[in-house]
C-alpha atoms as a PDB file:
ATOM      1  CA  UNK A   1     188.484 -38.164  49.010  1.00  0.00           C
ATOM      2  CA  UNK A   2     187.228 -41.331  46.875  1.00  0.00           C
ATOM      3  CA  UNK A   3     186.870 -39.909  43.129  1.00  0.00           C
ATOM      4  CA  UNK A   4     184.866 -41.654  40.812  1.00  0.00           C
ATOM      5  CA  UNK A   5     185.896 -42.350  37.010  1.00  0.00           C
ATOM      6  CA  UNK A   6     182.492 -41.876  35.554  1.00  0.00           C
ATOM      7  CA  UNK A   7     182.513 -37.749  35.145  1.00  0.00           C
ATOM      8  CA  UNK A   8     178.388 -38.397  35.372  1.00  0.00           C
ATOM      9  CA  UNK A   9     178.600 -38.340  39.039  1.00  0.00           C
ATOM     10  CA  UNK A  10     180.858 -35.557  38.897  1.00  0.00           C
ATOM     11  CA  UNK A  11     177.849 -33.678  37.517  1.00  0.00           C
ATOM     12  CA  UNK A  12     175.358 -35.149  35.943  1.00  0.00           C
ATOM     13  CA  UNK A  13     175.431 -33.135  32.422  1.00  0.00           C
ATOM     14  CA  UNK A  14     178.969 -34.955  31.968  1.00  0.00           C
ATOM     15  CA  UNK A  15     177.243 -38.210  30.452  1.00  0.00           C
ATOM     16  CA  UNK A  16     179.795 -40.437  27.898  1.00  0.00           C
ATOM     17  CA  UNK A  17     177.107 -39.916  24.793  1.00  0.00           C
ATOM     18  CA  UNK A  18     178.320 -36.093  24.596  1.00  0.00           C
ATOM     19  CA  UNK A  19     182.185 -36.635  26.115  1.00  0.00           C
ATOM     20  CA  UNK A  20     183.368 -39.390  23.508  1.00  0.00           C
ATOM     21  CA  UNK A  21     182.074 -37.365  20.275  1.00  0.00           C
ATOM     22  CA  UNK A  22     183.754 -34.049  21.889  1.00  0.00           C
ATOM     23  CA  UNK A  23     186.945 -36.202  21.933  1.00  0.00           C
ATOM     24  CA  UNK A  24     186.184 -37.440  18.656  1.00  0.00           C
ATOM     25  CA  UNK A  25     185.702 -33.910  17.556  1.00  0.00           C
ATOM     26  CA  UNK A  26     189.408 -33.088  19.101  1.00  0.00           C
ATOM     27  CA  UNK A  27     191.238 -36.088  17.144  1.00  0.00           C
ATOM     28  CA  UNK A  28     190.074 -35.766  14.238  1.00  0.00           C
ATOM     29  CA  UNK A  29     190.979 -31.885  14.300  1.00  0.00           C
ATOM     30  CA  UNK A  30     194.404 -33.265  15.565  1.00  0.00           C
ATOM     31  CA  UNK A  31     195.286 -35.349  13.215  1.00  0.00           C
ATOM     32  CA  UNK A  32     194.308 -33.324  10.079  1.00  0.00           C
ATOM     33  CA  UNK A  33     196.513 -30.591  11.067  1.00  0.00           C
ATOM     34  CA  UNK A  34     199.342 -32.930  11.214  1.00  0.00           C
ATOM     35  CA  UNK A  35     198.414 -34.364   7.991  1.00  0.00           C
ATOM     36  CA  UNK A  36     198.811 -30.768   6.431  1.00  0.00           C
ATOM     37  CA  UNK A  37     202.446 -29.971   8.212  1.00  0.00           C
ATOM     38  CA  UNK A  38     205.392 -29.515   6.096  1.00  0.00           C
ATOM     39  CA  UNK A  39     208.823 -29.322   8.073  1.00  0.00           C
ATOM     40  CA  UNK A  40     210.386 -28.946   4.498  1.00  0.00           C
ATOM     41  CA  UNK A  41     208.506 -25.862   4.031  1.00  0.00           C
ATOM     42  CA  UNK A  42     208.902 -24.080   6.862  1.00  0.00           C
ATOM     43  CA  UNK A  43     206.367 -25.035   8.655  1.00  0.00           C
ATOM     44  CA  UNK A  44     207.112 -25.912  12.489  1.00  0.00           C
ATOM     45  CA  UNK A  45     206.111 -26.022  15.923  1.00  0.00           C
ATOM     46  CA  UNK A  46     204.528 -22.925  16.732  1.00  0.00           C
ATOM     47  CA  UNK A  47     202.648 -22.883  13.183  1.00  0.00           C
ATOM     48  CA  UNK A  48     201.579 -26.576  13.712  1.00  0.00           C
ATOM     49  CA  UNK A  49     200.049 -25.482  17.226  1.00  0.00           C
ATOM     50  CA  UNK A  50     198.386 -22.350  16.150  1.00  0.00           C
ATOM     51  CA  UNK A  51     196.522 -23.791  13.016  1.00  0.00           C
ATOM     52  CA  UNK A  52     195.188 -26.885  15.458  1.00  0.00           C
ATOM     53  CA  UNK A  53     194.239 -24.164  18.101  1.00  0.00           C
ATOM     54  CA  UNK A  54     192.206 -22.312  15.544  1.00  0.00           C
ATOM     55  CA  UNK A  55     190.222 -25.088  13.973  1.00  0.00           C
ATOM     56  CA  UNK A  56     189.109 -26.337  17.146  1.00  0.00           C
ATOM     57  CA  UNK A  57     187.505 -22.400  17.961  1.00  0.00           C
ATOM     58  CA  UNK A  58     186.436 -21.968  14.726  1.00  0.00           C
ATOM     59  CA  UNK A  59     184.425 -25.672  14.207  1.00  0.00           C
ATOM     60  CA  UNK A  60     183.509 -25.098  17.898  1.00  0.00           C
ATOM     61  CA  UNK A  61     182.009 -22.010  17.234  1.00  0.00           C
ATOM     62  CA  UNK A  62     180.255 -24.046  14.262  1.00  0.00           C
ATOM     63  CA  UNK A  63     178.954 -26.542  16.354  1.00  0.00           C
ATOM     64  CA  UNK A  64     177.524 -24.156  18.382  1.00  0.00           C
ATOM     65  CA  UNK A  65     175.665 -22.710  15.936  1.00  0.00           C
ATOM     66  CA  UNK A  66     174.132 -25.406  13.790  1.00  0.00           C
ATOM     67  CA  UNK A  67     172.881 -26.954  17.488  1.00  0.00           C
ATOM     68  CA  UNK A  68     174.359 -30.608  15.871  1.00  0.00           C
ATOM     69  CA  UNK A  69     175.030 -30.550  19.281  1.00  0.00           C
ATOM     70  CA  UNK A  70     171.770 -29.496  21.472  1.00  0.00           C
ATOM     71  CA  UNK A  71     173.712 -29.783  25.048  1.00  0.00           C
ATOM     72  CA  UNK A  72     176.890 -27.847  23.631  1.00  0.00           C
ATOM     73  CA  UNK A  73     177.219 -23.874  23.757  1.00  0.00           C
ATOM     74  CA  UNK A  74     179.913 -21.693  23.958  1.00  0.00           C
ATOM     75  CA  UNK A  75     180.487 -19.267  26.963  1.00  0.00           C
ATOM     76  CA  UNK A  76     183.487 -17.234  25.483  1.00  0.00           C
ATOM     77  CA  UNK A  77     185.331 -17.239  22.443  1.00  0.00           C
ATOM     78  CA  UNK A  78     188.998 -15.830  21.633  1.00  0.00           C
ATOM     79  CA  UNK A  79     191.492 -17.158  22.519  1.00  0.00           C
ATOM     80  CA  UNK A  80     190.543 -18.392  26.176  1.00  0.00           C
ATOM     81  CA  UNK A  81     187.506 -19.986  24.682  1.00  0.00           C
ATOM     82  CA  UNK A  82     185.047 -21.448  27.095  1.00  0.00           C
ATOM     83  CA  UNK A  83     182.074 -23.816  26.276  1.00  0.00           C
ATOM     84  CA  UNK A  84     179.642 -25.928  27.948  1.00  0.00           C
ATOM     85  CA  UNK A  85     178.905 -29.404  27.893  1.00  0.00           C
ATOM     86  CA  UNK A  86     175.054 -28.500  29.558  1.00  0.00           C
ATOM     87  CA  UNK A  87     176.013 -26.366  31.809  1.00  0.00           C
ATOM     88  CA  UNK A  88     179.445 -27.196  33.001  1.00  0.00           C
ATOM     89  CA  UNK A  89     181.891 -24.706  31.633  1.00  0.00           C
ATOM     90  CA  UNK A  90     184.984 -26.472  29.635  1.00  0.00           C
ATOM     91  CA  UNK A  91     188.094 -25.595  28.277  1.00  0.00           C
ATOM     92  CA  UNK A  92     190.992 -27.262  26.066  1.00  0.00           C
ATOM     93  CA  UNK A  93     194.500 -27.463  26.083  1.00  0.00           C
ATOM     94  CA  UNK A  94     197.347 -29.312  24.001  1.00  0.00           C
ATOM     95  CA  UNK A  95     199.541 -31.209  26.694  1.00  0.00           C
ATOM     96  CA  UNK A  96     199.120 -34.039  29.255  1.00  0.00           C
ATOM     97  CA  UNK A  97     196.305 -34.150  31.427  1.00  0.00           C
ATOM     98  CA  UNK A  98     199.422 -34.318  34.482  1.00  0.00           C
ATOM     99  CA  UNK A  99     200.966 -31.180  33.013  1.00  0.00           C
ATOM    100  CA  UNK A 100     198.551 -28.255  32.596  1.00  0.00           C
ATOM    101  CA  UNK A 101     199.637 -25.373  31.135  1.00  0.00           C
ATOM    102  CA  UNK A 102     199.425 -22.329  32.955  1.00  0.00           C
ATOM    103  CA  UNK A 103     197.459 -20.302  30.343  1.00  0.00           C
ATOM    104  CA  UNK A 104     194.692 -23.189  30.604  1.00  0.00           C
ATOM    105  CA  UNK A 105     194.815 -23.261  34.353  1.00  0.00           C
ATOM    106  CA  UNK A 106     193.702 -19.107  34.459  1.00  0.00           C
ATOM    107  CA  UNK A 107     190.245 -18.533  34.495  1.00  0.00           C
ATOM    108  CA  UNK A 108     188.092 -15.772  33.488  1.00  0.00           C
ATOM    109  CA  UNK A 109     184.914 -13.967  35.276  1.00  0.00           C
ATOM    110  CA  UNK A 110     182.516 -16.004  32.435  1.00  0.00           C
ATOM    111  CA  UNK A 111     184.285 -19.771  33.419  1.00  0.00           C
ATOM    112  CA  UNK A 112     183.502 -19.002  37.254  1.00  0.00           C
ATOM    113  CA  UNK A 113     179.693 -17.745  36.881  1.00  0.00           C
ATOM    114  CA  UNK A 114     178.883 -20.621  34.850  1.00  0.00           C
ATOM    115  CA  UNK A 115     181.012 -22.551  37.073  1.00  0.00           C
ATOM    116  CA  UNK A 116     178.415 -21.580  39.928  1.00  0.00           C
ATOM    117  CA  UNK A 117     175.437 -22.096  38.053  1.00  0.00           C
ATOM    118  CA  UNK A 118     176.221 -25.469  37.652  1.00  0.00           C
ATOM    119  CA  UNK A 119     176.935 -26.360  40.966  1.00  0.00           C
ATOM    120  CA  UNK A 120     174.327 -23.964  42.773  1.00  0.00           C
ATOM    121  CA  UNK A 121     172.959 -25.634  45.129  1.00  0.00           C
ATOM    122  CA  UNK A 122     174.992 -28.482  45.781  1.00  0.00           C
ATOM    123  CA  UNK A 123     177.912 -29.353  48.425  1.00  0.00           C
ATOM    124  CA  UNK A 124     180.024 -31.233  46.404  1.00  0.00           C
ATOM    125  CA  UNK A 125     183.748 -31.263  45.529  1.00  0.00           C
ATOM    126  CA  UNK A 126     184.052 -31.002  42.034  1.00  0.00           C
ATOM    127  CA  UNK A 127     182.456 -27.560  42.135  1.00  0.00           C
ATOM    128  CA  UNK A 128     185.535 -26.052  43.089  1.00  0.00           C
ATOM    129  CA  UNK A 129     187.718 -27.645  39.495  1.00  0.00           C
ATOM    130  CA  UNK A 130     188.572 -26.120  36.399  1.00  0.00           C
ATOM    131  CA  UNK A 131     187.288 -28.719  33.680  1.00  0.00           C
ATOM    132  CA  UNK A 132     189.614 -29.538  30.660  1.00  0.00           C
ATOM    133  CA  UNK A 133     189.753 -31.726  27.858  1.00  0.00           C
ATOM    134  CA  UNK A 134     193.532 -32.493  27.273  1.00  0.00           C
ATOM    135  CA  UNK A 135     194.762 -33.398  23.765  1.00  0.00           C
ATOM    136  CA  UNK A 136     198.097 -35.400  24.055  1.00  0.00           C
ATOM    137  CA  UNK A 137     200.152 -36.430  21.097  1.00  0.00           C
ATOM    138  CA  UNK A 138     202.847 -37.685  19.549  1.00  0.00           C
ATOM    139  CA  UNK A 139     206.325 -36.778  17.716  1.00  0.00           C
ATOM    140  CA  UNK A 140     204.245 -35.951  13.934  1.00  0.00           C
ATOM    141  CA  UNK A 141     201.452 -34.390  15.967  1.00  0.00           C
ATOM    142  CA  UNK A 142     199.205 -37.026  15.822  1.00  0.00           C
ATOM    143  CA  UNK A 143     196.712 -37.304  18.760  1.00  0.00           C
ATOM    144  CA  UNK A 144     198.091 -40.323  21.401  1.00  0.00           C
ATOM    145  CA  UNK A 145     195.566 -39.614  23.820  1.00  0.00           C
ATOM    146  CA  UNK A 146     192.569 -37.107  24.945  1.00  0.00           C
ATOM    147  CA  UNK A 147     191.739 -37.239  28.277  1.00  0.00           C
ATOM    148  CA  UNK A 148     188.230 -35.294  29.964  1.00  0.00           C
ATOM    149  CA  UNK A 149     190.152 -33.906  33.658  1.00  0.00           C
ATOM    150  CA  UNK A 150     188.793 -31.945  36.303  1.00  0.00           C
ATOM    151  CA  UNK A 151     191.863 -29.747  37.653  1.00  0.00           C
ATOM    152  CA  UNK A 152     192.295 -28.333  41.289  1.00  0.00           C
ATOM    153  CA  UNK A 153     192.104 -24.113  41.095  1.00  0.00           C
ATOM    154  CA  UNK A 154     195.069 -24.040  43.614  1.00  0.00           C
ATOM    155  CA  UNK A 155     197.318 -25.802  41.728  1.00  0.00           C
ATOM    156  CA  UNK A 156     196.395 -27.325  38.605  1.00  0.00           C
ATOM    157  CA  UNK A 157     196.778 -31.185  40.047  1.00  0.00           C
ATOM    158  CA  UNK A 158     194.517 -33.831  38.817  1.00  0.00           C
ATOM    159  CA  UNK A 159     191.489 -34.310  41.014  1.00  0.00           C
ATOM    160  CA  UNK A 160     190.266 -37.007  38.861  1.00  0.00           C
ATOM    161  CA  UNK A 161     189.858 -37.764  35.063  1.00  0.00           C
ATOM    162  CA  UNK A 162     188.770 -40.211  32.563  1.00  0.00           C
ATOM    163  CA  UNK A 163     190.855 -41.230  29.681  1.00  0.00           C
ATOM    164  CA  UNK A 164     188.112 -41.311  26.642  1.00  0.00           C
ATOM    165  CA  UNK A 165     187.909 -43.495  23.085  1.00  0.00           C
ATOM    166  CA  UNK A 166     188.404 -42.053  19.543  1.00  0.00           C
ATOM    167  CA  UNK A 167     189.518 -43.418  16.482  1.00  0.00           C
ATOM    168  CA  UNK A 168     192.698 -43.429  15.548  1.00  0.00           C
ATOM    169  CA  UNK A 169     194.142 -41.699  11.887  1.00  0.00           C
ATOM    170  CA  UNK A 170     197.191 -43.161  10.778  1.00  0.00           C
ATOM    171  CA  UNK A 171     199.624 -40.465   9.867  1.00  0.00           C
ATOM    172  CA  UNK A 172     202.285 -41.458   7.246  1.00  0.00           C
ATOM    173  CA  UNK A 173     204.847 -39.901   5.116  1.00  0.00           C
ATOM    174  CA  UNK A 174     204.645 -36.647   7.617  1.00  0.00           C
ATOM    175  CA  UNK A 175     207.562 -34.614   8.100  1.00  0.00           C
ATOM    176  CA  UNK A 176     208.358 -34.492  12.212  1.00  0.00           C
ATOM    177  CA  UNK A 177     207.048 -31.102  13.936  1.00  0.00           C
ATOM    178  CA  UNK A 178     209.982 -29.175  15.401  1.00  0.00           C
ATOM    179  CA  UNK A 179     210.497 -30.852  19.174  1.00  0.00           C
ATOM    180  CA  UNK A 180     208.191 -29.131  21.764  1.00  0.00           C
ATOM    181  CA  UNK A 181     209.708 -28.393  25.553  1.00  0.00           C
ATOM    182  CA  UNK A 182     208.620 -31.921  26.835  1.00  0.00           C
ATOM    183  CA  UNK A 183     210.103 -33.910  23.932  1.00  0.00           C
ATOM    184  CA  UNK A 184     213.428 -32.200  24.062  1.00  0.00           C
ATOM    185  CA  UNK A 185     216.256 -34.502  26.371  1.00  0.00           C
ATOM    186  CA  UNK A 186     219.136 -32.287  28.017  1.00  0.00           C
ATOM    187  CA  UNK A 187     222.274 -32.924  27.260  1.00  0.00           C
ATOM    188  CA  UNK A 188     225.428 -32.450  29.378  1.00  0.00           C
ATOM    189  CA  UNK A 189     227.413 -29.423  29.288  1.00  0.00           C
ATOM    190  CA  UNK A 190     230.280 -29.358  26.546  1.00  0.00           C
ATOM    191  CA  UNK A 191     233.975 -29.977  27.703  1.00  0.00           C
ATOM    192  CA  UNK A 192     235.725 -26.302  27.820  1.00  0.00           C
ATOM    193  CA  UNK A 193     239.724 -26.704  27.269  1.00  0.00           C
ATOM    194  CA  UNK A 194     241.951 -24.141  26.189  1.00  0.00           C
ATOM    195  CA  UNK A 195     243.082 -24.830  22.358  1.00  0.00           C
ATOM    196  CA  UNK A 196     247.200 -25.287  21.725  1.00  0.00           C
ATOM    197  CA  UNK A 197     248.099 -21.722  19.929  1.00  0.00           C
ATOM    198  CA  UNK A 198     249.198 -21.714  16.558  1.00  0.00           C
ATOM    199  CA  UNK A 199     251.750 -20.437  15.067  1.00  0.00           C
ATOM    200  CA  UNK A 200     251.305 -17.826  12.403  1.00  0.00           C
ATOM    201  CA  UNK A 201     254.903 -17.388  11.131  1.00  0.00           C
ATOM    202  CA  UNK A 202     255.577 -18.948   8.258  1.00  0.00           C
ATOM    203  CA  UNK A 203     259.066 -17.743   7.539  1.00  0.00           C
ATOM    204  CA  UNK A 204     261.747 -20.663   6.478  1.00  0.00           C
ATOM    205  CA  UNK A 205     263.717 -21.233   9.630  1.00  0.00           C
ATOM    206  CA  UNK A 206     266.190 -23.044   8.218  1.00  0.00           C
ATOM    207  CA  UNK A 207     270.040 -21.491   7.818  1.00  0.00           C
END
């Protein structure tokens, strides 16, 4: 099918006035948690993930609350946490829009009934995709790149997406994060040879 770049006419509650400051919102969240990583002090991978993951809940959950936001609720939170961008249920993820993860491609009973509520009604493709905002980023954990993506339930492939505008917060004098999965190159196998024995006996052969 022909897939439009403008998420409006995927449905129109996805208008660029509410996607851009959700990806602004995402960033920022990013880059502040790389700001506070130490390598030095044992800080690493898993710890830089976890903190990021967190914040984004817990502001979320702020947003939510303090209707800054009047389109924006939250459907479920924990650590599958669901909102809504009007009514279209929406999830996050750290990773490339092109390489789901498989915990953000499960859904749960609350994604799928507000999934249908949105879409009730209508006889349209994109009620049938999982919607995710996907944070990518770089070696220091910076944020390279969020991308809005609506994912095919069979098998997580990119049905269509639109790559949105935030600003940028220059990270310096940041310890690296310890390498995630896609960062790390293979290398070959080691050479296995059979090492020359040594001798042990130290006596004085000489007569």
């Amino acid at each position: 099918m022909s897939v439009s770049n403008n998420p409006s006419e995927w449905h129109p509650d996805l208008q660029e006035d509410r996607l851009i400051p959700l990806a602004q919102f995402f960033a920022t969240v990013c880059a502040e948690v790389a700001l506070l990583h130490d390598a030095s002090a044992g800080d690493d991978g898993w710890s830089l993930g976890c903190r990021r993951n967190a914040r984004w809940r817990h502001r979320l959950a702020k947003k939510a609350q303090s209707r800054e936001w009047p389109w924006f609720s939250v459907i479920k939170s924990g650590k599958r946490f669901v909102f809504s961008i009007g009514s279209v249920p929406v999830r996050f993820y750290r990773g490339r829009h092109n390489k789901p993860t498989l915990n953000t491609l499960a859904h749960d009973a609350p994604e799928l009934e507000q999934l249908s509520i949105a879409f009730k009604g209508t006889d349209t493709p994109f009620k049938d995709l999982h919607y995710r905002f996907a944070i990518e980023t770089g070696l220091l954990g910076e944020p390279t790149a969020v991308v809005f993506a609506g994912l095919a339930k069979e098998d997580g492939s990119v049905v269509c997406h639109w790559k949105l505008p935030f600003d940028a917060v220059e990270l310096q004098a940041v310890a690296p994060a310890e390498p995630r999965i896609d960062d790390i190159v293979e290398l070959p196998a080691p050479v296995v040879g059979v090492k020359p024995a040594i001798s042990t006996d130290t006596r004085n052969d000489a007569s």
